[in-house]
Protein backbone atom coordinates (compact mmCIF):
# COMPACT_ATOMS: atom_id res chain seq x y z
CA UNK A 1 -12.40 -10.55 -2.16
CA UNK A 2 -12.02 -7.23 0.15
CA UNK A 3 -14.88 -5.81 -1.33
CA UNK A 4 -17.20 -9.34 -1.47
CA UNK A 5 -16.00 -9.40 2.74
CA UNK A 6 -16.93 -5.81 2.92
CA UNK A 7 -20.56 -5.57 0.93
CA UNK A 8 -21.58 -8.95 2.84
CA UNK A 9 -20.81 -6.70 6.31
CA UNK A 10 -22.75 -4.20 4.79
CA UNK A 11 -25.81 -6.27 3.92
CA UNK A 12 -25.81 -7.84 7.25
CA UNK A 13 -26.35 -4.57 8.70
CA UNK A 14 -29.03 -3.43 6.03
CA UNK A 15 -26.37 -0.27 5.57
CA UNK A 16 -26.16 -0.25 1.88
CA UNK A 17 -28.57 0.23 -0.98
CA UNK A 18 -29.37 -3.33 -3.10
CA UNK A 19 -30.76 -4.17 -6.08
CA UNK A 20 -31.16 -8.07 -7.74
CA UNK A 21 -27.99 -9.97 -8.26
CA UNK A 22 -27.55 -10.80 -12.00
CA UNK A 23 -27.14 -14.13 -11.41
CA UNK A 24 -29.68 -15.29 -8.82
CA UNK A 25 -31.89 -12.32 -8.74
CA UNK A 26 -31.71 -12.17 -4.69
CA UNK A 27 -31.19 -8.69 -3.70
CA UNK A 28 -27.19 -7.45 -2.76
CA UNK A 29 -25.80 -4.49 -2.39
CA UNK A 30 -24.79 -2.67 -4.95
CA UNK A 31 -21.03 -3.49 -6.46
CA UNK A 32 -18.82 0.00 -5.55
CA UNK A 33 -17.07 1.77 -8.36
CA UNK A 34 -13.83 1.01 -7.80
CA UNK A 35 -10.69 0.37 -9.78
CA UNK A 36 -11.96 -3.82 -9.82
CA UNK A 37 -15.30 -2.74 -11.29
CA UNK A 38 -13.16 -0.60 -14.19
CA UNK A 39 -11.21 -4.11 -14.45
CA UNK A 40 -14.10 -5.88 -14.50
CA UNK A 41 -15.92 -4.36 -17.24
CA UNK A 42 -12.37 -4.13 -19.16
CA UNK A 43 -11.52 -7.67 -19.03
CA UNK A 44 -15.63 -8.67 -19.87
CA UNK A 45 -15.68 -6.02 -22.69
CA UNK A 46 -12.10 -7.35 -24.07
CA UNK A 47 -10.96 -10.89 -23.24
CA UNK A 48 -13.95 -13.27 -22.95
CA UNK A 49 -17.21 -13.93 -24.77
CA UNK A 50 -18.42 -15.63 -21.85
CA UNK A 51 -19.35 -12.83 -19.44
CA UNK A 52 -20.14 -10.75 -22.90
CA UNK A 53 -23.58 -10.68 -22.00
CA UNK A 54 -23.36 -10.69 -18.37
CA UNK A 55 -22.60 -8.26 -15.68
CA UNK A 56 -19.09 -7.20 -15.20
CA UNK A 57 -19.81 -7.35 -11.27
CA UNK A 58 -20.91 -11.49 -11.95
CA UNK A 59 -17.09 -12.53 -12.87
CA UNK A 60 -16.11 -15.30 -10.88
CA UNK A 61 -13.20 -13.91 -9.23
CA UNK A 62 -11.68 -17.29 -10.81
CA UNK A 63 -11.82 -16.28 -13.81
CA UNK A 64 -10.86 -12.86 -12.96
CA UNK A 65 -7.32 -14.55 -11.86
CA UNK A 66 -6.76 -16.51 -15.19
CA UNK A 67 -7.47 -13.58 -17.34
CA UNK A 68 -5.65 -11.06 -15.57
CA UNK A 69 -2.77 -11.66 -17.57
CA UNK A 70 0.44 -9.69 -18.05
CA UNK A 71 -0.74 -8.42 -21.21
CA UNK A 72 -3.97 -7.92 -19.85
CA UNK A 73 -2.58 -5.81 -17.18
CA UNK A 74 -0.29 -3.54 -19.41
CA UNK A 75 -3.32 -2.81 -21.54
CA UNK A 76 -5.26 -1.93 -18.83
CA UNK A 77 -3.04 0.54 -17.55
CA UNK A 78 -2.07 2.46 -20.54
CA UNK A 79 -6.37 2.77 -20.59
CA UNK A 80 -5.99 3.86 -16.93
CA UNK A 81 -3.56 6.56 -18.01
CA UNK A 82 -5.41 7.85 -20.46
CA UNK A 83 -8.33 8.23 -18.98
CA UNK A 84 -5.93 10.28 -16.51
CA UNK A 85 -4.50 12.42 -18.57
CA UNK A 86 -7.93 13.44 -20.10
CA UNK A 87 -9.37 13.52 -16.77
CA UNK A 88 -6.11 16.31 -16.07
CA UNK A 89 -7.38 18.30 -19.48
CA UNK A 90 -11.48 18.14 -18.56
CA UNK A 91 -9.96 19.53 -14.98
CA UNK A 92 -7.20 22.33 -16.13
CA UNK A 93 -10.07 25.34 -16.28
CA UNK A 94 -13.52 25.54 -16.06
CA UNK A 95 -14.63 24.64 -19.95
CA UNK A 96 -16.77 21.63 -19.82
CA UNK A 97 -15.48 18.50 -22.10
CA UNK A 98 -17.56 19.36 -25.29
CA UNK A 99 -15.39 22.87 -25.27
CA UNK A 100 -11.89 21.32 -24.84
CA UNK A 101 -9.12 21.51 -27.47
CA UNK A 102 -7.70 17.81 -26.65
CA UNK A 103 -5.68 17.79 -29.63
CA UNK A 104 -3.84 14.63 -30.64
CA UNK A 105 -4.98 12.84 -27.09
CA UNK A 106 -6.86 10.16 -26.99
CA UNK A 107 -10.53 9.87 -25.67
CA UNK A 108 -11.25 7.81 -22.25
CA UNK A 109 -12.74 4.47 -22.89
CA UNK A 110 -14.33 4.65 -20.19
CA UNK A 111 -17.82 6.51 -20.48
CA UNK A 112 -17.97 6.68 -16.55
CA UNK A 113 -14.76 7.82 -15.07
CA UNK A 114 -13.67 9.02 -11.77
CA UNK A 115 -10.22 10.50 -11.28
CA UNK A 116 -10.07 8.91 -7.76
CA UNK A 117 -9.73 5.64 -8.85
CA UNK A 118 -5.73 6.61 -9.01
CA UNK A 119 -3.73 8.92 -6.91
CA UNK A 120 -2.45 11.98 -8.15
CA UNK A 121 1.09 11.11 -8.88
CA UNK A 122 -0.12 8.31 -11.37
CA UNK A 123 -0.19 10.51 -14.79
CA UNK A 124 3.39 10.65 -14.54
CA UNK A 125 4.52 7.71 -12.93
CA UNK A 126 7.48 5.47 -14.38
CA UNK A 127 6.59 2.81 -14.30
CA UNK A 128 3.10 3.44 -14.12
CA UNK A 129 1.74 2.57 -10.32
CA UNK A 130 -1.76 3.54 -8.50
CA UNK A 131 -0.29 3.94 -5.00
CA UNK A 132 -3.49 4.58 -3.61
CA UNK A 133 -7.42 4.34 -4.95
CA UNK A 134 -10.44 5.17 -3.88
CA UNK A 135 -13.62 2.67 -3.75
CA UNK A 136 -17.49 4.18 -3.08
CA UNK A 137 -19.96 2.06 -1.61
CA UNK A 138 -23.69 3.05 -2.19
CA UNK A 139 -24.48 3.20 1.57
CA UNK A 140 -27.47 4.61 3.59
CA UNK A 141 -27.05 8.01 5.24
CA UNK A 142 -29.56 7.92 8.02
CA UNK A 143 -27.21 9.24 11.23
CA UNK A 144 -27.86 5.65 13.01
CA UNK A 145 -26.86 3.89 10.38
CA UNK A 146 -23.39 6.43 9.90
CA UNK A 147 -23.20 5.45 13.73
CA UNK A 148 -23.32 1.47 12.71
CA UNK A 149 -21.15 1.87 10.20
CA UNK A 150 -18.62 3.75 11.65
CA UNK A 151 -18.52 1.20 15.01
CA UNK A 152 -18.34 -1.84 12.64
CA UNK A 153 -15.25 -0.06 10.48
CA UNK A 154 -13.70 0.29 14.18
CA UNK A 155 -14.66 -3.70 15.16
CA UNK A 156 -12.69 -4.56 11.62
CA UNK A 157 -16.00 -6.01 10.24
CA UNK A 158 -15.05 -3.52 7.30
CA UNK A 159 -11.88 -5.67 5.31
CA UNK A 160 -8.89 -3.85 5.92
CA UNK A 161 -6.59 -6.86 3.97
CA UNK A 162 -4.75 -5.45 6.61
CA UNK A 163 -1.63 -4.82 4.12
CA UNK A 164 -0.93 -8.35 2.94
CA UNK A 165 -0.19 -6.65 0.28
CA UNK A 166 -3.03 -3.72 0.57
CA UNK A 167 -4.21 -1.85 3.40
CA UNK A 168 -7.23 -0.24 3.14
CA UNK A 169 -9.30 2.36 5.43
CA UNK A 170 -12.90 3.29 5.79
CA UNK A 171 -14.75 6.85 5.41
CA UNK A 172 -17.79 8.76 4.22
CA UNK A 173 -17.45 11.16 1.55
CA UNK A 174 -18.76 13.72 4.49
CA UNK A 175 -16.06 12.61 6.74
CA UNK A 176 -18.62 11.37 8.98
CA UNK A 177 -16.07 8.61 10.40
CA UNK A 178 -13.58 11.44 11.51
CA UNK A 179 -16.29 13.52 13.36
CA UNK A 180 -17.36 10.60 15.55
CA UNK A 181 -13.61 9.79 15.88
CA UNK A 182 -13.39 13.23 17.03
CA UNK A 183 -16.26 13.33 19.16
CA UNK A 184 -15.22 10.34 20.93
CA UNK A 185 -11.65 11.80 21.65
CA UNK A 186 -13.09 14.94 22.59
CA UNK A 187 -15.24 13.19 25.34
CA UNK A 188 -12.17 10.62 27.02
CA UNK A 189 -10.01 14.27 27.13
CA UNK A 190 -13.14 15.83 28.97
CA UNK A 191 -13.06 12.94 31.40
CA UNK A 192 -9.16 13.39 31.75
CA UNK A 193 -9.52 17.02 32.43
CA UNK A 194 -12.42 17.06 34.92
CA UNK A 195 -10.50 13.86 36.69
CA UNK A 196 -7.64 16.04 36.83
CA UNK A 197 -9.44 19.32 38.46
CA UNK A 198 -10.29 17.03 41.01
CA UNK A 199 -7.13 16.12 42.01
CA UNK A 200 -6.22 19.89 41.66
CA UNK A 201 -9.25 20.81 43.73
CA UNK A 202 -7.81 18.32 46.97
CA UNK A 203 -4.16 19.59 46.37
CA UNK A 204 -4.97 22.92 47.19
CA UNK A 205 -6.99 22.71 49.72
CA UNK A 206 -4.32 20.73 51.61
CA UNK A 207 -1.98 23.22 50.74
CA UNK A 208 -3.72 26.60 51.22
CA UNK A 209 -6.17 25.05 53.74
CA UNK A 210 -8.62 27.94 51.97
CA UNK A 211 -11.83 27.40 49.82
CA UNK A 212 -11.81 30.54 48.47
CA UNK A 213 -8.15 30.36 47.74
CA UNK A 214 -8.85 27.14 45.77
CA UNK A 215 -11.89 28.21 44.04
CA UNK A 216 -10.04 31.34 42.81
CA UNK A 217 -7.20 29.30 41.74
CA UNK A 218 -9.49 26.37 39.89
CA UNK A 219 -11.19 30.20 38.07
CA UNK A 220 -7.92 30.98 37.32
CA UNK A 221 -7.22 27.89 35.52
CA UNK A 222 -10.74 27.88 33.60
CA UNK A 223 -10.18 31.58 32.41
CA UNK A 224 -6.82 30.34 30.67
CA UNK A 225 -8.57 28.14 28.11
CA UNK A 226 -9.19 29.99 25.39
């Protein structure tokens, strides 16, 4: 439901890239690769003839529920760990997969698989537990629409679940989020520090009743930042 709140936000703003829904054909944004999609495709692949035929990303999240069954869920991780674990062998040097000795471990069912889907301390976690994941959202990159993205992630249009029982945070893959974060900061300090010359500027001249004094005193201060 985080990710249904945050693609509809997304498509109201014309931010993301969209292709035809596979069950009404009206164009949505395209589903992120997430950890849901990977239990998406796992539970249509392996627990229902149903959505066989259908798109993982056209679950009911209904159904989702029901079939997201203990057993469902232990299976599911042992797949996420070892798609981990190869993911850690593909990794270890700079061989590509076809060259790897992987020995007696077995292959990722997955044919698309991105590491970042767990955090790095899952592999050897007892009992297995994804702490944190990472989702991607096929978004625009145009720098207004970065801009409009990156106000509506500070509005809160962007589903936080606001950590009942996740919490969840917004980014680019170019940290574009940070940099206008930054920029913004940057700009308010600016403010502080020319608002506070000012005040430096009347102090001295009531104290030294000199200009010159207080100019060379205001160059002093400039010449300290480095």
């Amino acid at each position: 439901e985080v990710e249904e709140d945050t693609l509809t936000a997304l498509e109201n703003s014309d931010s993301c890239y969209k292709c035809p829904s596979a069950s009404n054909g009206v164009d949505r944004c395209i589903s992120p690769y997430s950890l849901v999609l990977l239990a998406r495709q796992y539970l249509a692949n392996n627990y229902t003839s149903e959505f066989a035929t259908t798109a993982a990303t056209s679950i009911p999240c209904d159904n989702l529920r029901t079939l997201w069954t203990p057993s469902a869920q232990s299976e599911f991780t042992s797949m996420l760990q070892k798609c981990a674990n190869w993911a850690l062998v593909v990794s270890s040097n700079n061989q590509s997969a076809e060259q790897k000795d992987f020995g007696n471990l077995d292959e990722c069912p997955f044919s698309q698989f991105m590491p970042t889907v767990v955090d790095d301390l899952f592999p050897a976690s007892y009992p297995p537990t994804v702490r944190y994941t990472s989702s991607f959202y096929a978004t625009k990159k145009s720098g207004s629409i970065l801009e409009r993205m990156y106000e509506d992630a500070e509005s809160k249009k962007y589903d936080g679940s606001d950590g009942n029982p996740l919490s969840g945070v917004y980014d680019t893959t170019e940290s574009d989020f940070y940099d206008f974060y930054s920029d913004s900061i940057v700009g308010r300090d600016m403010s502080l520090a020319v608002g506070s010359a000012g005040v430096t500027v009347v102090a001295m001249i009531i104290h030294t009743k000199s200009p010159f004094l207080t100019l060379m005193g205001l160059f002093q201060i400039i010449l300290s930042f480095p």
